[in-house]
C-alpha atoms as a PDB file:
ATOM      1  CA  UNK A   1    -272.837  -6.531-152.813  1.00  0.00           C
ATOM      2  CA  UNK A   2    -274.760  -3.163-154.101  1.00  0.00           C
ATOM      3  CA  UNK A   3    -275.594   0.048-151.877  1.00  0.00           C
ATOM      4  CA  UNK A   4    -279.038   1.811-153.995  1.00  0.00           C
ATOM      5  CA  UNK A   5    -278.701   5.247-153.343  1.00  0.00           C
ATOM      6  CA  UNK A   6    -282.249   6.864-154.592  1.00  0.00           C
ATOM      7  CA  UNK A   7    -281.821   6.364-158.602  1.00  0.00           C
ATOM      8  CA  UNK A   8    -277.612   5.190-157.869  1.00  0.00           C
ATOM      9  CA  UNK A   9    -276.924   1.875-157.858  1.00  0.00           C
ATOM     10  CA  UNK A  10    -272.921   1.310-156.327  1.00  0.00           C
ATOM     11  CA  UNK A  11    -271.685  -2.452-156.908  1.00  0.00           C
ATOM     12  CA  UNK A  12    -269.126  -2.722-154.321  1.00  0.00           C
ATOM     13  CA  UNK A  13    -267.011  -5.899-153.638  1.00  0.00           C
ATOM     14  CA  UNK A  14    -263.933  -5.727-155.439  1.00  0.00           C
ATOM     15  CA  UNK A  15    -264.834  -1.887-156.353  1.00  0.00           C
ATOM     16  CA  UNK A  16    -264.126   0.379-153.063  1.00  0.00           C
ATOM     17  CA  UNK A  17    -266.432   3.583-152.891  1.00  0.00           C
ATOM     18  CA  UNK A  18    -264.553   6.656-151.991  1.00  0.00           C
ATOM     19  CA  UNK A  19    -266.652   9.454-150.011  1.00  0.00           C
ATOM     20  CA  UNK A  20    -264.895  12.913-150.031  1.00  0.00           C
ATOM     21  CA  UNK A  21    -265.109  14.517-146.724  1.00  0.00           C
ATOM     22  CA  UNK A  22    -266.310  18.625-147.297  1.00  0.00           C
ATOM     23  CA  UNK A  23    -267.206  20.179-143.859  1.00  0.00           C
ATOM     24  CA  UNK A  24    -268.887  23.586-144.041  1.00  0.00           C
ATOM     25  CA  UNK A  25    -268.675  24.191-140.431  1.00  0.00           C
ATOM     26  CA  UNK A  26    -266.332  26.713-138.544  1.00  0.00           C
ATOM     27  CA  UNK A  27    -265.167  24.374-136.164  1.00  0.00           C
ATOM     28  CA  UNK A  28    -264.623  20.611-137.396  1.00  0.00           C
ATOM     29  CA  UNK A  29    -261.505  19.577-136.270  1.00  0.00           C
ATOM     30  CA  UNK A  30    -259.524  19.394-139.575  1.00  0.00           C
ATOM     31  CA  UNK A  31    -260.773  21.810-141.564  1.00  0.00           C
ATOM     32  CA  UNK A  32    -263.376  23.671-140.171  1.00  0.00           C
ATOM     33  CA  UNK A  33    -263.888  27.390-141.510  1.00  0.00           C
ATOM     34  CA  UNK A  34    -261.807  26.508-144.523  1.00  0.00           C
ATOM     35  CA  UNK A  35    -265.169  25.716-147.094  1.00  0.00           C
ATOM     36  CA  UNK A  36    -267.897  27.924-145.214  1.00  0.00           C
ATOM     37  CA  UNK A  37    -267.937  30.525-148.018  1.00  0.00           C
ATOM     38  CA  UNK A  38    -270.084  28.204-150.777  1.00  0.00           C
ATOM     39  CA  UNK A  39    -267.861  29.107-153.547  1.00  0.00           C
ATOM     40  CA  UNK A  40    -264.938  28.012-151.487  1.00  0.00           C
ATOM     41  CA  UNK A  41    -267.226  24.577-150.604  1.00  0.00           C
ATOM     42  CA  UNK A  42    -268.135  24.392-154.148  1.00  0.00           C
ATOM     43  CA  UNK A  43    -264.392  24.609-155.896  1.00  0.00           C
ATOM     44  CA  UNK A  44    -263.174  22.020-152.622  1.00  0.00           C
ATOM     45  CA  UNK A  45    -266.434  19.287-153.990  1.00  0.00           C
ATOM     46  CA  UNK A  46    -265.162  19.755-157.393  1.00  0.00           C
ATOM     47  CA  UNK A  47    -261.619  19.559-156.374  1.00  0.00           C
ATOM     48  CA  UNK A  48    -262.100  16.083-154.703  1.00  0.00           C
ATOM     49  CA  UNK A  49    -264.263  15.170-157.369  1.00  0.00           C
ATOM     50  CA  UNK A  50    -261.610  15.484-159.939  1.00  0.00           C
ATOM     51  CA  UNK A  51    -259.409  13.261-157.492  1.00  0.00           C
ATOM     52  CA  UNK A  52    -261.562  10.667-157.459  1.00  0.00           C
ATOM     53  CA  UNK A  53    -263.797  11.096-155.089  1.00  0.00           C
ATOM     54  CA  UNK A  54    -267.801   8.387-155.745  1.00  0.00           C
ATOM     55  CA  UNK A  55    -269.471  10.336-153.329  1.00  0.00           C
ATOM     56  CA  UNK A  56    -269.285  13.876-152.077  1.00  0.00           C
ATOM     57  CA  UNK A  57    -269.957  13.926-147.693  1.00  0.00           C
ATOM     58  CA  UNK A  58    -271.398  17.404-147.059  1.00  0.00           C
ATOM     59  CA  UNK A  59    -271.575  18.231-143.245  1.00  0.00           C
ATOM     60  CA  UNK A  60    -272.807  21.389-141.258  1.00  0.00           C
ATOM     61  CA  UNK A  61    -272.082  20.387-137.397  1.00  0.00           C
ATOM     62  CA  UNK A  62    -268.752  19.036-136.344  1.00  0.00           C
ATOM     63  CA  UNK A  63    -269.023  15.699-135.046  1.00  0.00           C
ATOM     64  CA  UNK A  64    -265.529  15.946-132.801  1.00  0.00           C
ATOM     65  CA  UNK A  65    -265.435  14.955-129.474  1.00  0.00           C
ATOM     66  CA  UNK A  66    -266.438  17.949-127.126  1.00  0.00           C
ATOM     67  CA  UNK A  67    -268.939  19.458-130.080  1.00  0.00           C
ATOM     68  CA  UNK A  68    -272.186  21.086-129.214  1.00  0.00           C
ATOM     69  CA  UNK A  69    -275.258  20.290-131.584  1.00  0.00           C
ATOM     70  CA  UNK A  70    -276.103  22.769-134.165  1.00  0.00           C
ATOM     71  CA  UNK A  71    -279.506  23.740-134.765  1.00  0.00           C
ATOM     72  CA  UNK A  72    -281.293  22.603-137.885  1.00  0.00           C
ATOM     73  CA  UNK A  73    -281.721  25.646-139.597  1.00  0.00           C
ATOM     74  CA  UNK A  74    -277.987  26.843-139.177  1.00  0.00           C
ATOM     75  CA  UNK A  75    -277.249  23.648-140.699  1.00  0.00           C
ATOM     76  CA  UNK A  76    -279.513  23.768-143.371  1.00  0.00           C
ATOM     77  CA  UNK A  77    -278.231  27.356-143.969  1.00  0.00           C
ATOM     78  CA  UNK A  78    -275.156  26.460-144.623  1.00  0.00           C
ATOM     79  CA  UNK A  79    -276.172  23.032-146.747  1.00  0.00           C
ATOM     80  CA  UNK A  80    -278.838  24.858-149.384  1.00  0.00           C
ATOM     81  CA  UNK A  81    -275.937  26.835-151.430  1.00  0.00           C
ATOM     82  CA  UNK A  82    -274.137  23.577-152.159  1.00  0.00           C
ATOM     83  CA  UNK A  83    -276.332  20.826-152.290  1.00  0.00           C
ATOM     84  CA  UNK A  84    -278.552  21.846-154.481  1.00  0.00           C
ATOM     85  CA  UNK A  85    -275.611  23.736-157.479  1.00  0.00           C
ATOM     86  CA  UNK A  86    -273.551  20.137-156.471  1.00  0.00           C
ATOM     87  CA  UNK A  87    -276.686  17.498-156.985  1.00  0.00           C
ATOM     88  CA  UNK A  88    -277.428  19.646-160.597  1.00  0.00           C
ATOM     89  CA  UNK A  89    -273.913  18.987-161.934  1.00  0.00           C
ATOM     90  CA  UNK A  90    -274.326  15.576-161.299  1.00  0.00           C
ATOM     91  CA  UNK A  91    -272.430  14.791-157.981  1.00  0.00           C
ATOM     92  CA  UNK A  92    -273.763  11.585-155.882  1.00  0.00           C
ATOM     93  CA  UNK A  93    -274.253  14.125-152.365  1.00  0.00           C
ATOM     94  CA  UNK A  94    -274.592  12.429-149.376  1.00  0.00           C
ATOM     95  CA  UNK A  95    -275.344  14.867-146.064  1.00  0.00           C
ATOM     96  CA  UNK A  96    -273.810  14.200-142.836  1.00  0.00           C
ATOM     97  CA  UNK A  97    -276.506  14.779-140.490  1.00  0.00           C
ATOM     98  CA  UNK A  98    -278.403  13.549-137.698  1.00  0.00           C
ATOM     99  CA  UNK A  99    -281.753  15.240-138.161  1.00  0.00           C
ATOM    100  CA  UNK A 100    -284.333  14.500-140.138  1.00  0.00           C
ATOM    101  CA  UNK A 101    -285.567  18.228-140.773  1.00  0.00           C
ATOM    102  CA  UNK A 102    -282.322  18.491-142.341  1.00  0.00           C
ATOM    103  CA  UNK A 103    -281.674  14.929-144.533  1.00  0.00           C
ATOM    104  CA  UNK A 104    -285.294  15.743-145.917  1.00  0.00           C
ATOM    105  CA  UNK A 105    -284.808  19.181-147.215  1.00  0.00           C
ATOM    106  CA  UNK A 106    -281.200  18.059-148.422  1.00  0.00           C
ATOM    107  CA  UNK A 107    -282.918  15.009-150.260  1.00  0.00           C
ATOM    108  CA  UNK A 108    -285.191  17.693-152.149  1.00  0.00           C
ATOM    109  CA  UNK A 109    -282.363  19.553-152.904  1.00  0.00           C
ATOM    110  CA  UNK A 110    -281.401  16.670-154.738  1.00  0.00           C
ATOM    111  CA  UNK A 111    -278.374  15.015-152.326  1.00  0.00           C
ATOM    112  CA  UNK A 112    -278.833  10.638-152.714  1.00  0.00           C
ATOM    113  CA  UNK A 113    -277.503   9.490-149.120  1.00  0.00           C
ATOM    114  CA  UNK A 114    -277.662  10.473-145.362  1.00  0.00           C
ATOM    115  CA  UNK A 115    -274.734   9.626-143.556  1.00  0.00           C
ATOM    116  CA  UNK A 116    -276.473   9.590-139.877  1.00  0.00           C
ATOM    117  CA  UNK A 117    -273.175   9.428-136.969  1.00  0.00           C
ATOM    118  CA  UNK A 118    -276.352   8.469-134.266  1.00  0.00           C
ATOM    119  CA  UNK A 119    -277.937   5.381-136.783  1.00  0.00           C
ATOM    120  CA  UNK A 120    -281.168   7.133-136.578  1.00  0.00           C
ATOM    121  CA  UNK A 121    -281.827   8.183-133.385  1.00  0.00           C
ATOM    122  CA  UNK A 122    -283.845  11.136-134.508  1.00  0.00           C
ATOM    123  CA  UNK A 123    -287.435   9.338-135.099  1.00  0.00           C
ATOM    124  CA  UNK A 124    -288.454  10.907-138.344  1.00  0.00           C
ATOM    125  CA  UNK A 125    -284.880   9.851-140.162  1.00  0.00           C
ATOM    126  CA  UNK A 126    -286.069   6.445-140.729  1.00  0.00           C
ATOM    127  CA  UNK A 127    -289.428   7.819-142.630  1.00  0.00           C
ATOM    128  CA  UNK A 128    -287.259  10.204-144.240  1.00  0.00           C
ATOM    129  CA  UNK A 129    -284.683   8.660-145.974  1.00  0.00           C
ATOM    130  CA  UNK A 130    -287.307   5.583-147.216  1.00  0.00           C
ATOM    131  CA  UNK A 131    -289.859   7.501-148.591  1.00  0.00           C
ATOM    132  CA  UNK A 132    -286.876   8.608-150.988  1.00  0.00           C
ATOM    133  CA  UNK A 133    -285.269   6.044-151.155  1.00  0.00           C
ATOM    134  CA  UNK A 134    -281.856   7.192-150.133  1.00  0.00           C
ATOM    135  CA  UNK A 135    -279.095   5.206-149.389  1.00  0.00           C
ATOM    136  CA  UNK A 136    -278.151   5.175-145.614  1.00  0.00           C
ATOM    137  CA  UNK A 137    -274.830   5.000-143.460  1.00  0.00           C
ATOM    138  CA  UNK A 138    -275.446   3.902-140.174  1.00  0.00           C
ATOM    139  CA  UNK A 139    -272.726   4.585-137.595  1.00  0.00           C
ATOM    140  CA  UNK A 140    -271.907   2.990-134.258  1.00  0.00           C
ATOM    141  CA  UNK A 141    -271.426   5.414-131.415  1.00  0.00           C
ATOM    142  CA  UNK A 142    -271.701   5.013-127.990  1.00  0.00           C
ATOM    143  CA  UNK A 143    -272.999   8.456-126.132  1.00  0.00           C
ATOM    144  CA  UNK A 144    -273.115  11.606-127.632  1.00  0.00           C
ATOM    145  CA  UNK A 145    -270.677  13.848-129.343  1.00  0.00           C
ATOM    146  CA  UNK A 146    -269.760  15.921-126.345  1.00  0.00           C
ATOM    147  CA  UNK A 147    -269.503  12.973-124.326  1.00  0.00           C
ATOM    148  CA  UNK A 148    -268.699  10.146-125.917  1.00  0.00           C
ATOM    149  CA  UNK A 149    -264.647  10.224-125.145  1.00  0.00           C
ATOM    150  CA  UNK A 150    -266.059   9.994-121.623  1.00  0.00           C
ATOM    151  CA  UNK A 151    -263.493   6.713-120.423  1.00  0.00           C
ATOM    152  CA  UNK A 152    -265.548   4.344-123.029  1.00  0.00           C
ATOM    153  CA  UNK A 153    -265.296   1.032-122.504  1.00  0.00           C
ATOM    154  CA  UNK A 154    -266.029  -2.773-124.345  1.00  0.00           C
ATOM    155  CA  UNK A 155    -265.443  -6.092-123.022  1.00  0.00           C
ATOM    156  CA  UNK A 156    -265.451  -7.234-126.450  1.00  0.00           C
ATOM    157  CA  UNK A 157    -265.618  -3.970-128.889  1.00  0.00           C
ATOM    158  CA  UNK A 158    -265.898  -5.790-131.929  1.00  0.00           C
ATOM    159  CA  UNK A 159    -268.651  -8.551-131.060  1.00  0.00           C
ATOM    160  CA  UNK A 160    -270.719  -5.665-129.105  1.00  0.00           C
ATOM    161  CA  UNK A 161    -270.048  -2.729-132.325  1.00  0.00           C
ATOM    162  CA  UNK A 162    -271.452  -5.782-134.347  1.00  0.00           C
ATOM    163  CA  UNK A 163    -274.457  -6.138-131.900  1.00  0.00           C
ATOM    164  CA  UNK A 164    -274.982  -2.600-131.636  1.00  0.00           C
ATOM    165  CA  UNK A 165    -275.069  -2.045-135.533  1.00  0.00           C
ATOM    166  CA  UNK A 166    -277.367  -5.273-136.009  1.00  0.00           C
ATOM    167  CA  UNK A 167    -279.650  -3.644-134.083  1.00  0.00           C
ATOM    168  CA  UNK A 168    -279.822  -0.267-135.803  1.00  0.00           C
ATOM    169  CA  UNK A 169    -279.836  -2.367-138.968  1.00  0.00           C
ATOM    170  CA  UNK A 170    -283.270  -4.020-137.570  1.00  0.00           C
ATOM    171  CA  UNK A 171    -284.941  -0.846-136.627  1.00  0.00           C
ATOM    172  CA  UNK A 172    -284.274   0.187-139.888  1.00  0.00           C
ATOM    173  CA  UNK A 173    -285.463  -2.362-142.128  1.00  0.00           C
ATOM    174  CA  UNK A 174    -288.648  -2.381-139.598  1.00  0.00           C
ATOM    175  CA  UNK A 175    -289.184   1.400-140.653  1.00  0.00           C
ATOM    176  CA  UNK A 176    -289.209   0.735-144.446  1.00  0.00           C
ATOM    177  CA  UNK A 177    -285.739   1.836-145.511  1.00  0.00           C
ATOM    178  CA  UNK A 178    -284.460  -1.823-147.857  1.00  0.00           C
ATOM    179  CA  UNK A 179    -281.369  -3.506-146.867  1.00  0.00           C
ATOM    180  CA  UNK A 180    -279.811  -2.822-149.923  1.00  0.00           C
ATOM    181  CA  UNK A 181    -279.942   0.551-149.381  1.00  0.00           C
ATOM    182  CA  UNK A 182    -277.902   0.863-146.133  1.00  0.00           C
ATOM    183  CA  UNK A 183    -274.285   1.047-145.131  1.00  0.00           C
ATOM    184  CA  UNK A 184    -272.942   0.588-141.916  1.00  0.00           C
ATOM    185  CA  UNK A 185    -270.098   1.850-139.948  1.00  0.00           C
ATOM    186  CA  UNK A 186    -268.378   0.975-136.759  1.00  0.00           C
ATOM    187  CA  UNK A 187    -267.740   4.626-135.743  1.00  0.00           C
ATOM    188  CA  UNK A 188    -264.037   4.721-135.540  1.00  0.00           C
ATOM    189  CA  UNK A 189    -263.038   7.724-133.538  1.00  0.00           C
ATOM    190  CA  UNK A 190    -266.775   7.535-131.670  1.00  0.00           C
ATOM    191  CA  UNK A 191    -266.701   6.718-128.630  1.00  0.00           C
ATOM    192  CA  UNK A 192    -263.818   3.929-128.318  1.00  0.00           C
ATOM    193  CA  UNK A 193    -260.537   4.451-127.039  1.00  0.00           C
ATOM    194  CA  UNK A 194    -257.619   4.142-128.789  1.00  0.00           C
ATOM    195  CA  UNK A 195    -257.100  -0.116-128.346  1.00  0.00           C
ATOM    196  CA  UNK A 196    -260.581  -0.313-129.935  1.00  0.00           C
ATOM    197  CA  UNK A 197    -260.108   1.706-132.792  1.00  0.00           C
ATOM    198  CA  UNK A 198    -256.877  -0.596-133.895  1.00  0.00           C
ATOM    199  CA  UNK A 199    -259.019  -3.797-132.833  1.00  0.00           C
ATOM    200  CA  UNK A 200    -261.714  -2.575-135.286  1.00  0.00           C
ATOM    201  CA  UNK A 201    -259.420  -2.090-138.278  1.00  0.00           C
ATOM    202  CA  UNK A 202    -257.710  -5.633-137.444  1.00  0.00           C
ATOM    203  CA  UNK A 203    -261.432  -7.521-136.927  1.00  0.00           C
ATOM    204  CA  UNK A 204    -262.787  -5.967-139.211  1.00  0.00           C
ATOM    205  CA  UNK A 205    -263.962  -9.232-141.346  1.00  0.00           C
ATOM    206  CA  UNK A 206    -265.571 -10.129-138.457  1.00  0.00           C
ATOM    207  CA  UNK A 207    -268.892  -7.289-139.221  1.00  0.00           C
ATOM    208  CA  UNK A 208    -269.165  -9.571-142.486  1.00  0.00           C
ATOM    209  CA  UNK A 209    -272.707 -11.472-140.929  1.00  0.00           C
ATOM    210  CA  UNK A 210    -274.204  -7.551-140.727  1.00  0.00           C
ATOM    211  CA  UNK A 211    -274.361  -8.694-144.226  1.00  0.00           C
ATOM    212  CA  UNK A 212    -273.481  -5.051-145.710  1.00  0.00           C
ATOM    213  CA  UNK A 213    -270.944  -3.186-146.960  1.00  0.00           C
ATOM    214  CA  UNK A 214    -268.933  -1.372-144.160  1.00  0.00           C
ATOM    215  CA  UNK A 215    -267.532   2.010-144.188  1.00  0.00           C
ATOM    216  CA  UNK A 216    -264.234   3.486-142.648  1.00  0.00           C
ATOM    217  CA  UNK A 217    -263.128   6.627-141.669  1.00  0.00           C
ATOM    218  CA  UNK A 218    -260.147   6.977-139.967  1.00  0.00           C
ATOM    219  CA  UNK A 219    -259.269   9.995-141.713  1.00  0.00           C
ATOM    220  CA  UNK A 220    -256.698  12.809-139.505  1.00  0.00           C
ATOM    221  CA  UNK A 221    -258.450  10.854-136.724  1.00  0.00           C
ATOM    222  CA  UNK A 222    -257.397  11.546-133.130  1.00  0.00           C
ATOM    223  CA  UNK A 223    -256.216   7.660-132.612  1.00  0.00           C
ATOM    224  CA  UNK A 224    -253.141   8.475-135.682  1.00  0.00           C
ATOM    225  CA  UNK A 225    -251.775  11.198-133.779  1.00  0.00           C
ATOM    226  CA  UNK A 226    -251.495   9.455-130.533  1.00  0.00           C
ATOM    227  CA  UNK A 227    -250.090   6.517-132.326  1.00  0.00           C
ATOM    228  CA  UNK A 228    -247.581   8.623-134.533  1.00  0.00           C
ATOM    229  CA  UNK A 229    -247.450  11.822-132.526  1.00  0.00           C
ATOM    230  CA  UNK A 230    -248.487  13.558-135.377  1.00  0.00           C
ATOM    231  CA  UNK A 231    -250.729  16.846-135.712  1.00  0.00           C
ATOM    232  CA  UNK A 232    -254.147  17.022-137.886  1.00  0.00           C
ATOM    233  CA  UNK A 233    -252.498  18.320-140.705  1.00  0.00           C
ATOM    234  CA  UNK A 234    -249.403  15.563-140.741  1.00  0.00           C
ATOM    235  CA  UNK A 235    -251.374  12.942-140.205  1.00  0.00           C
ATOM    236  CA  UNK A 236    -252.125  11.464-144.061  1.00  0.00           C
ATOM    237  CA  UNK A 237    -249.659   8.496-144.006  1.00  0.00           C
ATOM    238  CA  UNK A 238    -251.426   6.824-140.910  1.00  0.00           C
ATOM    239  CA  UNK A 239    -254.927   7.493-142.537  1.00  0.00           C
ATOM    240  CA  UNK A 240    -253.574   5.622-145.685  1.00  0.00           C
ATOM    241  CA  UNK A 241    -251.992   3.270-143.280  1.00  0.00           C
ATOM    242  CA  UNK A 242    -255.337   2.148-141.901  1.00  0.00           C
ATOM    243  CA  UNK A 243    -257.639   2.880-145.218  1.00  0.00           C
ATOM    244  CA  UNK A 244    -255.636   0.341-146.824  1.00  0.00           C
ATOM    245  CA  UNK A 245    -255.683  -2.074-143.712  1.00  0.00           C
ATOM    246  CA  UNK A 246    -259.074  -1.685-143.578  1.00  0.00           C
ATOM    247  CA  UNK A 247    -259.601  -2.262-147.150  1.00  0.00           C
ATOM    248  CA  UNK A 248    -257.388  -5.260-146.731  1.00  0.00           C
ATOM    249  CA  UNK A 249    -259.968  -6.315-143.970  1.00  0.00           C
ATOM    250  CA  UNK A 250    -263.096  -5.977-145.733  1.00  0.00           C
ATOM    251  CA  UNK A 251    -263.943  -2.156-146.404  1.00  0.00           C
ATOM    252  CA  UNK A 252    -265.637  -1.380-149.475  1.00  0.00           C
ATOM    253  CA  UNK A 253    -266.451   2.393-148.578  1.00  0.00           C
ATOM    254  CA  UNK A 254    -263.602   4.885-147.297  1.00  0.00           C
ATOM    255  CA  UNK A 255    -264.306   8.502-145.606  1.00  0.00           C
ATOM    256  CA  UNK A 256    -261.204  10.455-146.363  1.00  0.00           C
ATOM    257  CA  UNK A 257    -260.183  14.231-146.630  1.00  0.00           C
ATOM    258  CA  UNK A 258    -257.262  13.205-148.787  1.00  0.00           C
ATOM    259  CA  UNK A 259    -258.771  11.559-151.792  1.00  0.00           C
ATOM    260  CA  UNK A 260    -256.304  11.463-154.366  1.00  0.00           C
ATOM    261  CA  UNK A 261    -254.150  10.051-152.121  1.00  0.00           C
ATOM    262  CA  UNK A 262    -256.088   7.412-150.873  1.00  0.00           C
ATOM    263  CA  UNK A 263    -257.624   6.349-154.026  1.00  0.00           C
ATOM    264  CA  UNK A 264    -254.083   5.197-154.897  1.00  0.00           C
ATOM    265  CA  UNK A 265    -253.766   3.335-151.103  1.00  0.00           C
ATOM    266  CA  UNK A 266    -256.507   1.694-151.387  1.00  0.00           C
ATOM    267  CA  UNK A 267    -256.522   0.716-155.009  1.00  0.00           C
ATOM    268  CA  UNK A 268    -253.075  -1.147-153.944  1.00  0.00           C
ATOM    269  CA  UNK A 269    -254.972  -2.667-151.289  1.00  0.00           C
ATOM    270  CA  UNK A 270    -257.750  -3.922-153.456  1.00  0.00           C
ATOM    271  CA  UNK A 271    -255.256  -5.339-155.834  1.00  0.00           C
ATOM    272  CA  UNK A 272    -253.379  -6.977-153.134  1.00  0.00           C
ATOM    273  CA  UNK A 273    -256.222  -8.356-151.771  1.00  0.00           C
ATOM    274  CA  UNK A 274    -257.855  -9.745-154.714  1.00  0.00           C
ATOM    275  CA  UNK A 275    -254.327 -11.551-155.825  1.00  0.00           C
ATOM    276  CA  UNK A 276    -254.825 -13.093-152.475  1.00  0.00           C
ATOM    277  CA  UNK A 277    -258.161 -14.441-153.061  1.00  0.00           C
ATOM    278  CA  UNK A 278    -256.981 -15.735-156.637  1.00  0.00           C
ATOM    279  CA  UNK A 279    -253.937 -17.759-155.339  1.00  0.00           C
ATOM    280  CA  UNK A 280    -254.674 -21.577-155.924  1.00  0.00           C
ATOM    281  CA  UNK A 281    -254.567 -23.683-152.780  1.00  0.00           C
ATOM    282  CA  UNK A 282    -251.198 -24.655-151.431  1.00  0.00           C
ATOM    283  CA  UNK A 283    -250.289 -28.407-152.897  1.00  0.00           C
ATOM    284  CA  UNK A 284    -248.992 -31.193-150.290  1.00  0.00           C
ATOM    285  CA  UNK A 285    -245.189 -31.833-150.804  1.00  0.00           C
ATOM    286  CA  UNK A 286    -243.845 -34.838-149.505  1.00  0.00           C
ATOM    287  CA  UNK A 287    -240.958 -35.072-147.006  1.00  0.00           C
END
């Protein structure tokens, strides 16, 4: 399995791709205001870079439930001092963004994946991101941010998540953008109530017929404090909990604000996993 991102080729499958999270937003519901200064963004890329981190997320509107779009050019605003200084040192930058003004300018700056929470619902994304060939993360949500924690509900959340993202997957090929150049994502946290984030992370094997590599991101998530009680800032030994479940379950790209410490989850995971797959099968013993 391989995710092209423009010149980047990733070969995934045993190899998990870690994306450092770096919001540069004043109201993202972990850490927003922290990196809106670009020197602070800069030293926090570099610092998860250092930690481990394949891919560096940059995002300019908060994606929690409740948020309120931000216009393009206040996102771009805050993008175009760190893209561009972050894409020359020779960072893999994807931008977390849901319009297409805004992937294409980041693209020039040099950034080599969009990371689109709507799966392109803006109608120039599609024609974006394949006439550079950038790699692509589609995510499953149901709604919109501000009201997607609106009572969702699934008869089935994994078979209709799978449906859902097969779809997206279609429309994109159909525009141009190659299969082997997009990632998908069930949208944990996005739209789905707490039951169907934790049936996610347990079915997760069963979004293996998408036929790509799947992303997680239950990172300080909403769904580990209600399960643990914890607040945003206490909440990194549930997100390792379910990286490394995840990972366990298929996951071959993570979304995490703690990188060192889930590069170490998840590399247990991996090794756990593969040691499964390399057991020989159980002999017959006779009574």
């Amino acid at each position: 399995m391989i995710w092209r991102c423009r010149d980047l080729t990733f070969e995934l499958d045993p190899r998990v791709l870690v994306m450092g999270v770096l919001n540069v937003t004043p109201d993202s519901f972990s850490d927003g205001g922290r990196h809106l200064e670009p020197a602070d963004a800069l030293a926090h890329a570099r610092r998860l870079a250092s930690e481990g981190a394949d891919v560096i997320d940059v995002g300019a509107e908060s994606t929690r439930p409740g948020a309120e779009p931000v216009d393009p050019e206040e996102q771009w605003r805050r993008l175009e001092p760190v893209i561009g200084p972050l894409a020359r040192e020779g960072r893999c930058v994807s931008v977390d963004t849901a319009s297409a003004i805004v992937a294409a300018r980041a693209l020039q700056a040099g950034a080599a994946i969009v990371n689109d929470v709507t799966a392109l619902s803006d109608p120039a994304m599609a024609e974006v991101a394949a006439k550079d060939g950038a790699g692509v993360v589609l995510m499953h949500m149901r709604g919109t941010p501000p009201t997607m924690q609106h009572d969702p509900g699934y008869s089935d959340v994994v078979r209709e998540v799978r449906e859902e993202l097969a779809a997206r997957l279609a429309a994109a090929r159909a525009a141009g953008i190659a299969e082997d150049r997009i990632v998908c994502d069930p949208g944990i946290g996005f739209g789905k109530a707490l039951e169907h984030n934790l049936e996610l992370i347990a079915r997760l094997g069963e979004l293996a017929p998408l036929g790509r590599p799947i992303l997680i991101g239950a990172s300080r998530k909403s769904f580990l404090g209600k399960l643990s009680g914890a607040g945003v800032e206490d909440r990194l030994a549930g997100g390792l909990a379910a990286h490394a479940l995840a990972v366990w379950n298929g996951a071959t790209v993570v979304r995490t604000h703690d990188v060192a410490e889930t590069v170490q989850a998840i590399a247990v995971a991996r090794a756990v996993r593969s040691a499964r797959g390399a057991q020989p099968a159980p002999r017959s013993v006779r009574a």
